[in-house]
PDB file of N, CA and C in Angstrom:
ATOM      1  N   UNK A   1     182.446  56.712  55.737  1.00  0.00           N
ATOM      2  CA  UNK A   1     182.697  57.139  57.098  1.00  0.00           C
ATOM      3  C   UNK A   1     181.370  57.546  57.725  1.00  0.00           C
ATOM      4  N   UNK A   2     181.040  56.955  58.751  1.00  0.00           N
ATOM      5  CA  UNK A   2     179.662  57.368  59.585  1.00  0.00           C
ATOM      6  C   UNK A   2     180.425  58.360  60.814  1.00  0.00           C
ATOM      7  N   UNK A   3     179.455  59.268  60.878  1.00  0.00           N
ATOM      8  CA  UNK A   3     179.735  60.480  62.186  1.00  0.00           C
ATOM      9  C   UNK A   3     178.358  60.380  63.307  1.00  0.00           C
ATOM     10  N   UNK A   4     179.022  60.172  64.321  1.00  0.00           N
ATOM     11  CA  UNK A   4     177.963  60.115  64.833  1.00  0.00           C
ATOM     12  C   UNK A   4     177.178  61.145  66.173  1.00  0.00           C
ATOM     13  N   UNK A   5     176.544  61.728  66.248  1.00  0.00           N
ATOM     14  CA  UNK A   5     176.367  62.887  66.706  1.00  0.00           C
ATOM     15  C   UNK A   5     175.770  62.874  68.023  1.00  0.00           C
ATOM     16  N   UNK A   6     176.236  62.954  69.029  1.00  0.00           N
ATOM     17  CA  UNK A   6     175.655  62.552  70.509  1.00  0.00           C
ATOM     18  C   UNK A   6     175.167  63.803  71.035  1.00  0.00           C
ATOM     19  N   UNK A   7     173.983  64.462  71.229  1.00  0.00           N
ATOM     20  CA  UNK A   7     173.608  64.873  71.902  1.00  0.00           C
ATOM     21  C   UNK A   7     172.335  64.828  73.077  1.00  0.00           C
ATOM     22  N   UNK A   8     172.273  65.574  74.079  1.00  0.00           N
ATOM     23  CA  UNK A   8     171.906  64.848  75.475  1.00  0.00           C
ATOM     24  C   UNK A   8     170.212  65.735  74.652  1.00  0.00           C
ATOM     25  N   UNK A   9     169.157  64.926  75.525  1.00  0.00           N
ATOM     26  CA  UNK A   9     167.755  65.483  75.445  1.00  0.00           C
ATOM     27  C   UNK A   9     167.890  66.686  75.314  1.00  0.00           C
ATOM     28  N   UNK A  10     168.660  67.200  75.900  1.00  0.00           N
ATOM     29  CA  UNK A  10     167.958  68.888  76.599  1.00  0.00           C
ATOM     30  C   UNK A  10     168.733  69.771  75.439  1.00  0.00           C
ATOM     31  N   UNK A  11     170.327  68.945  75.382  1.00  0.00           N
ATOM     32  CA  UNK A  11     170.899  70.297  73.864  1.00  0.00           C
ATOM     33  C   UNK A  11     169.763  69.951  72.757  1.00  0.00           C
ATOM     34  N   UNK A  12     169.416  68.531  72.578  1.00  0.00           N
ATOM     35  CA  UNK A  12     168.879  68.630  71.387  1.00  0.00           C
ATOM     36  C   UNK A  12     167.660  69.414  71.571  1.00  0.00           C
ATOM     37  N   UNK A  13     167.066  69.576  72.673  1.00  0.00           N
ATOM     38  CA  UNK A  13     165.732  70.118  72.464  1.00  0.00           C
ATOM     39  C   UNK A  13     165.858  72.013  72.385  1.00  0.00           C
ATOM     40  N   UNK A  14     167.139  72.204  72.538  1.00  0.00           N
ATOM     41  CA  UNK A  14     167.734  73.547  72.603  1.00  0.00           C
ATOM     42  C   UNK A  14     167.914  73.341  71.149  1.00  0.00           C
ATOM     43  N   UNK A  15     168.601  72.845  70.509  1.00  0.00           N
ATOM     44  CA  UNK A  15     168.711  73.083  69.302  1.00  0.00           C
ATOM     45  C   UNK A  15     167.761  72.981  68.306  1.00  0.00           C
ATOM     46  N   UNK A  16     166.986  71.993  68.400  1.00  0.00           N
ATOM     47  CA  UNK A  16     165.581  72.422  68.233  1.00  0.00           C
ATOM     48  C   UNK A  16     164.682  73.450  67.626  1.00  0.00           C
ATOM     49  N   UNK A  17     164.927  74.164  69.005  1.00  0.00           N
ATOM     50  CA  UNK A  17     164.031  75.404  68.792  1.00  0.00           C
ATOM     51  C   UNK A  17     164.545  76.488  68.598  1.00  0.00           C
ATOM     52  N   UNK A  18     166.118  76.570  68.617  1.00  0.00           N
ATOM     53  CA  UNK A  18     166.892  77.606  67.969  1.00  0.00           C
ATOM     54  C   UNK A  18     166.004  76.996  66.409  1.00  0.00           C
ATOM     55  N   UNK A  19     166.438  76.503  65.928  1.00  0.00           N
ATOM     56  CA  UNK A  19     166.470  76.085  64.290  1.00  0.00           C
ATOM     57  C   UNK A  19     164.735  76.061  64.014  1.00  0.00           C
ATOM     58  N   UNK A  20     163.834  75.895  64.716  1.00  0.00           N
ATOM     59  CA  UNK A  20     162.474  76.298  65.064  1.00  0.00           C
ATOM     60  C   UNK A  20     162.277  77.590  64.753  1.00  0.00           C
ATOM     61  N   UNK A  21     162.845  78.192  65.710  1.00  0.00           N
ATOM     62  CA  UNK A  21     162.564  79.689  65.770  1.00  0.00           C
ATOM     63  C   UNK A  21     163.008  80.688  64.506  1.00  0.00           C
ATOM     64  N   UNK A  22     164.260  80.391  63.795  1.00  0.00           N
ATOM     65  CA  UNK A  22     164.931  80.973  62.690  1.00  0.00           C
ATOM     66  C   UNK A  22     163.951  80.533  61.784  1.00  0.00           C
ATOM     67  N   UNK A  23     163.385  79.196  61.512  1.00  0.00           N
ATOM     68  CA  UNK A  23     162.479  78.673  60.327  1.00  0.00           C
ATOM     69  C   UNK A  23     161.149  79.854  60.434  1.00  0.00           C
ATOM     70  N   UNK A  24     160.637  79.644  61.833  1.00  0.00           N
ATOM     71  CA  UNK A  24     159.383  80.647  61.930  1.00  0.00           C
ATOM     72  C   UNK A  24     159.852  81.893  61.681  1.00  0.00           C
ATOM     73  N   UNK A  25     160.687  82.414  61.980  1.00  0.00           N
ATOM     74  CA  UNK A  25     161.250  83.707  62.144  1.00  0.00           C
ATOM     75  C   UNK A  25     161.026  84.368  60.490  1.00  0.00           C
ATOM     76  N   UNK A  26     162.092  83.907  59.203  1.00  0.00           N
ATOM     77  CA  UNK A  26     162.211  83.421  58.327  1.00  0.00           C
ATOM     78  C   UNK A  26     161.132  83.435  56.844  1.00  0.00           C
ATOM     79  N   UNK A  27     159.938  82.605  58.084  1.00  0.00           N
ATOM     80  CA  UNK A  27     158.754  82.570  57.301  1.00  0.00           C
ATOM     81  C   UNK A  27     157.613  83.937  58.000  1.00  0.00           C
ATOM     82  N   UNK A  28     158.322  84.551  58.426  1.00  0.00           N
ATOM     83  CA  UNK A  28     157.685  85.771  59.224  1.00  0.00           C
ATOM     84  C   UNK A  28     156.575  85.836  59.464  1.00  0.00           C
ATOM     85  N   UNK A  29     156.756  84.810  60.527  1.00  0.00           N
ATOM     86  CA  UNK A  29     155.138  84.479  61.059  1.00  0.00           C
ATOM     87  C   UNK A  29     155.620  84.534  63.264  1.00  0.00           C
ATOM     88  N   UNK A  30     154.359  85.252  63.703  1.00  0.00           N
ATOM     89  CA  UNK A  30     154.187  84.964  65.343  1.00  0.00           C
ATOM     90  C   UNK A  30     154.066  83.673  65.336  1.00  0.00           C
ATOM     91  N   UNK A  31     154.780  83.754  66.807  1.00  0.00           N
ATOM     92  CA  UNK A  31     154.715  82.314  67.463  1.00  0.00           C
ATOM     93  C   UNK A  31     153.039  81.915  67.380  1.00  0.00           C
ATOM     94  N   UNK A  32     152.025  82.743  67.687  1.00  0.00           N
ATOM     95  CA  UNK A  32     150.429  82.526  67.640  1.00  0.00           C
ATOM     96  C   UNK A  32     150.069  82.120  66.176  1.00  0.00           C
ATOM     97  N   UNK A  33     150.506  83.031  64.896  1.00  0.00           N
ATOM     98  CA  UNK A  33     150.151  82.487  63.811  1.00  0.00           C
ATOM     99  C   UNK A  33     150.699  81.241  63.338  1.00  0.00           C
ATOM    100  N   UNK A  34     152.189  80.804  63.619  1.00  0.00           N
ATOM    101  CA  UNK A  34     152.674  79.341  63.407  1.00  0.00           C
ATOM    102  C   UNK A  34     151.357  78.252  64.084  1.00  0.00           C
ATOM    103  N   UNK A  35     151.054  78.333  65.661  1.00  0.00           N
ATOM    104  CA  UNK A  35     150.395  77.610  66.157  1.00  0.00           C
ATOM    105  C   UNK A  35     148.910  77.643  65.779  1.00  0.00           C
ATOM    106  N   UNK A  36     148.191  78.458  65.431  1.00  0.00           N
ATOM    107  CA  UNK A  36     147.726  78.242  64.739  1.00  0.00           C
ATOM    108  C   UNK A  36     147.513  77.046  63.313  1.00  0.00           C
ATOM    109  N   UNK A  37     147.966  77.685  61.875  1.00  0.00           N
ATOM    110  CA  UNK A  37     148.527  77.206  60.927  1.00  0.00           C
ATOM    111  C   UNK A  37     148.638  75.336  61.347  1.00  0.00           C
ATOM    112  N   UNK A  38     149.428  75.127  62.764  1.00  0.00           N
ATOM    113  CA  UNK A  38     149.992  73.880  62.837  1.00  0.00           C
ATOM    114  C   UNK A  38     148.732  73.066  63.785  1.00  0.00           C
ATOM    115  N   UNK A  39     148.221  73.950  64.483  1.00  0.00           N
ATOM    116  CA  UNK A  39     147.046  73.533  65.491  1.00  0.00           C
ATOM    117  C   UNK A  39     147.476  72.859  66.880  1.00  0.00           C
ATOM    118  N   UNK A  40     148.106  73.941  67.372  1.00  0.00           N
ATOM    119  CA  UNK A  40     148.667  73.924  68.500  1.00  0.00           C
ATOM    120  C   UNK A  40     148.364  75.137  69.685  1.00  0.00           C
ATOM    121  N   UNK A  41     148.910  75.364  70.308  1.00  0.00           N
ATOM    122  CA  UNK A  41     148.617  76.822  71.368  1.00  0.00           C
ATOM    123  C   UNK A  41     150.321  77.142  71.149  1.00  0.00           C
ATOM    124  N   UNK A  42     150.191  78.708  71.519  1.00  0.00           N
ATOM    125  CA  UNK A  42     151.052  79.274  71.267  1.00  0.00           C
ATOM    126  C   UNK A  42     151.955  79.415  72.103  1.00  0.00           C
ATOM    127  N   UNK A  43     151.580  79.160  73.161  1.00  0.00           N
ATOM    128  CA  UNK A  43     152.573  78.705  74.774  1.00  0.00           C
ATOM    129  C   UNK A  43     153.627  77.385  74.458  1.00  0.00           C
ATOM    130  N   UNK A  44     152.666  76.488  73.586  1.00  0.00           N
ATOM    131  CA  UNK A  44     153.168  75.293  73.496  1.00  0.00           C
ATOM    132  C   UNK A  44     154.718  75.537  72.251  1.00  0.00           C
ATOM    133  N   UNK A  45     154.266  76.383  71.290  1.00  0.00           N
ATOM    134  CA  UNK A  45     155.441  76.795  70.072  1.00  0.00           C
ATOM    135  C   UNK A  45     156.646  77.079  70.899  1.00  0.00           C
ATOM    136  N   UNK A  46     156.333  78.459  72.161  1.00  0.00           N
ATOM    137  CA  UNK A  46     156.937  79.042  72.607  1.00  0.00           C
ATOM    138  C   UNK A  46     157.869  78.098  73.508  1.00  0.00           C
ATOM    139  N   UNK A  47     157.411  77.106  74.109  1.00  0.00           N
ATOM    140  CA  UNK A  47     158.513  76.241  75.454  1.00  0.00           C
ATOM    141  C   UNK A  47     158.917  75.529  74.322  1.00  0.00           C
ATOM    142  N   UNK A  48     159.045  74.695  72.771  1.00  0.00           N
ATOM    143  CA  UNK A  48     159.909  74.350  72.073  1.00  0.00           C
ATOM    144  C   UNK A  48     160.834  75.231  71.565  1.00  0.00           C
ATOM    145  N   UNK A  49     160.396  76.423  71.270  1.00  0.00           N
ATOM    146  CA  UNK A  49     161.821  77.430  70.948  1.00  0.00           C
ATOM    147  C   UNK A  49     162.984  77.554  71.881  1.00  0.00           C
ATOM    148  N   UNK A  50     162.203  77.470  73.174  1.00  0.00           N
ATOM    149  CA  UNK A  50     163.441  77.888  74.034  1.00  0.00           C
ATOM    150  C   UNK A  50     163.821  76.651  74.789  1.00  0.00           C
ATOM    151  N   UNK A  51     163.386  75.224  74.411  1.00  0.00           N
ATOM    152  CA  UNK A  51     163.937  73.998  74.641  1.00  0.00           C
ATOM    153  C   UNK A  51     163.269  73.278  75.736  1.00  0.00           C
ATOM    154  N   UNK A  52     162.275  74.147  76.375  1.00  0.00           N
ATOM    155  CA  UNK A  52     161.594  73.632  77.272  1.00  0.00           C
ATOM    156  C   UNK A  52     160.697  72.327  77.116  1.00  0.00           C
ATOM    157  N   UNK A  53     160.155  71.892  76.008  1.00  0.00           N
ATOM    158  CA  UNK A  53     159.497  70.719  75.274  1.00  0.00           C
ATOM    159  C   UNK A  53     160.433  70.177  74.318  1.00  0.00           C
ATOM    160  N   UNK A  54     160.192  69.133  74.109  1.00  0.00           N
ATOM    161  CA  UNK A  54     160.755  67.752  73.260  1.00  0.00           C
ATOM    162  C   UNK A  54     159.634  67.655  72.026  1.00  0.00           C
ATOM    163  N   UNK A  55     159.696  68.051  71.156  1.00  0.00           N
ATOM    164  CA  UNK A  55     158.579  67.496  70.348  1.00  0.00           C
ATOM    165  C   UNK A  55     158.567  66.421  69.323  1.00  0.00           C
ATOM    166  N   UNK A  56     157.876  65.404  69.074  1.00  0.00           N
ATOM    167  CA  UNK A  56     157.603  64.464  68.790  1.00  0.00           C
ATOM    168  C   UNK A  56     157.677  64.605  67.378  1.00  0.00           C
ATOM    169  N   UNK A  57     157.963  63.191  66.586  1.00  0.00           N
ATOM    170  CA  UNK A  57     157.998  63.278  65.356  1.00  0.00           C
ATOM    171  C   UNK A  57     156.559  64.253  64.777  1.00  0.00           C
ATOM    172  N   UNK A  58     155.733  63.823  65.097  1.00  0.00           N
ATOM    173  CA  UNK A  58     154.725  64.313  64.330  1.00  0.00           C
ATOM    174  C   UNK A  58     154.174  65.403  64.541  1.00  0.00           C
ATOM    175  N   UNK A  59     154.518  65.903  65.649  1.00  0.00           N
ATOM    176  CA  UNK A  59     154.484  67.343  65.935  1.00  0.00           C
ATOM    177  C   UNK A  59     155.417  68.418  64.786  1.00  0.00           C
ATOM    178  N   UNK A  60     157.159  67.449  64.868  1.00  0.00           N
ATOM    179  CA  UNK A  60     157.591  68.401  64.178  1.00  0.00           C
ATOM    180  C   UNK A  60     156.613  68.673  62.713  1.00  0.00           C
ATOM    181  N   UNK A  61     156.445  67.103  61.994  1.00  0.00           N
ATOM    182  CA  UNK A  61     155.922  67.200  60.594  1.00  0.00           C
ATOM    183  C   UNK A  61     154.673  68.313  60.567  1.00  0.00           C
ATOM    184  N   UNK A  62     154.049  68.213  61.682  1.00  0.00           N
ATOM    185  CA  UNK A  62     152.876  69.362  62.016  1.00  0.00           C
ATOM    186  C   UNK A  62     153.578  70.926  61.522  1.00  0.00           C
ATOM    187  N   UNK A  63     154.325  71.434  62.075  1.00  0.00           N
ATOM    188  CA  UNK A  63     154.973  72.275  62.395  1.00  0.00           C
ATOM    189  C   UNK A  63     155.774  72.750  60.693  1.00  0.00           C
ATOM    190  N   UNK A  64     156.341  72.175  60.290  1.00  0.00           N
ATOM    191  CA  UNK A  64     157.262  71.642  59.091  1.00  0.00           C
ATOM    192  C   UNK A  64     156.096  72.214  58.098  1.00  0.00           C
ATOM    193  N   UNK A  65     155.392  71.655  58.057  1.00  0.00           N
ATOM    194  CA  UNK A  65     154.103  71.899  57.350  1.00  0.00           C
ATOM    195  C   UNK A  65     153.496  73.025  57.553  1.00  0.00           C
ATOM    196  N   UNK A  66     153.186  73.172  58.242  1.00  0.00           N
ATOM    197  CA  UNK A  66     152.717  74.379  58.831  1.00  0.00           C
ATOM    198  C   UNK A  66     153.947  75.859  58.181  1.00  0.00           C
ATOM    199  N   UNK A  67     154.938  75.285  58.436  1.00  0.00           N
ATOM    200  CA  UNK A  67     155.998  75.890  57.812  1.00  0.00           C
ATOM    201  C   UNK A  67     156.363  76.740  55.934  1.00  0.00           C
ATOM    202  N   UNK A  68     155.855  75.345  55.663  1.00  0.00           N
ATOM    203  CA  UNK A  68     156.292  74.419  54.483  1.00  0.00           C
ATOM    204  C   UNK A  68     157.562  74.584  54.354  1.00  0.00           C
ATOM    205  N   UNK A  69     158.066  73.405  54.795  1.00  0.00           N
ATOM    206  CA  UNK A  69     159.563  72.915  54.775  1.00  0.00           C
ATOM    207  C   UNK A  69     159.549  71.997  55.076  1.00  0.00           C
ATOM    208  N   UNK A  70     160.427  71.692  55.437  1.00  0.00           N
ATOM    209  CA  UNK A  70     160.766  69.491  55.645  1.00  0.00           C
ATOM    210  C   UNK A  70     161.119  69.531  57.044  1.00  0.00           C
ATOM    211  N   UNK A  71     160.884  68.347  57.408  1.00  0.00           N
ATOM    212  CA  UNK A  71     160.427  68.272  58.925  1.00  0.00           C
ATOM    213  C   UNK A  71     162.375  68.315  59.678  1.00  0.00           C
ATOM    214  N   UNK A  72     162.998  67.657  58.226  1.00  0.00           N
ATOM    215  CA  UNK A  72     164.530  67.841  58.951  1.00  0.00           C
ATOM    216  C   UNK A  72     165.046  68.755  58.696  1.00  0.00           C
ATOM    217  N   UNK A  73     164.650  70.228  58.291  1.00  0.00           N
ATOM    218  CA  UNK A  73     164.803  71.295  57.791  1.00  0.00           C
ATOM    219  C   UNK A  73     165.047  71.820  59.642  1.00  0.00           C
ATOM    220  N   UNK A  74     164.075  71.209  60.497  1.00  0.00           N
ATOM    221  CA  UNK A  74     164.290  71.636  61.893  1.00  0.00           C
ATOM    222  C   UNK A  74     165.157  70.705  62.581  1.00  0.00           C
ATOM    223  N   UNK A  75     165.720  69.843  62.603  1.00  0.00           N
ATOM    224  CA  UNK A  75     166.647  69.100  62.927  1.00  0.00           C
ATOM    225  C   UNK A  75     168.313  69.436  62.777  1.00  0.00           C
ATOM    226  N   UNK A  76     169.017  69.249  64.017  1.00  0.00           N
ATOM    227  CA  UNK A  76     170.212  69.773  64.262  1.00  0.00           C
ATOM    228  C   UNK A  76     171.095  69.357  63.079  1.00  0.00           C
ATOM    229  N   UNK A  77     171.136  68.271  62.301  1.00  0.00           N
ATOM    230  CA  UNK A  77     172.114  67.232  62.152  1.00  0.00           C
ATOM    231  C   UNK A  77     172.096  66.773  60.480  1.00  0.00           C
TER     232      UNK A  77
END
């Protein structure tokens, strides 16, 4: 049985950064020290938590890493 999971840009990018934010949260690190770590700005961490950015595969793996966790560890699904 395949399920198939439709969500629009914007929930997914909400969900996202809920599941973003709990990972960073988690690994008890600031939004500044994640971006860092991943080599990003910390404005930029911050508009994916709250769904404002879409981030790209390789951003997440950035991030994931930065983490250390798996890049679908941030993924809704």
């Amino acid at each position: 049985m395949t399920i198939c999971l439709m969500l629009s840009k914007d929930k997914l990018g909400q969900a996202i950064g809920k599941k973003l934010k709990i990972a960073r949260e988690n690994a008890d690190l600031s939004q500044e020290d994640l971006a860092y770590r991943a080599g990003f700005y910390r404005t930029y961490i911050g508009h994916i938590e709250v769904g404002r950015y879409m981030p790209s595969a390789f951003t997440l793996y950035k991030i994931a890493k930065a983490l250390k966790i798996s890049s679908s560890d941030l993924l809704p699904f």
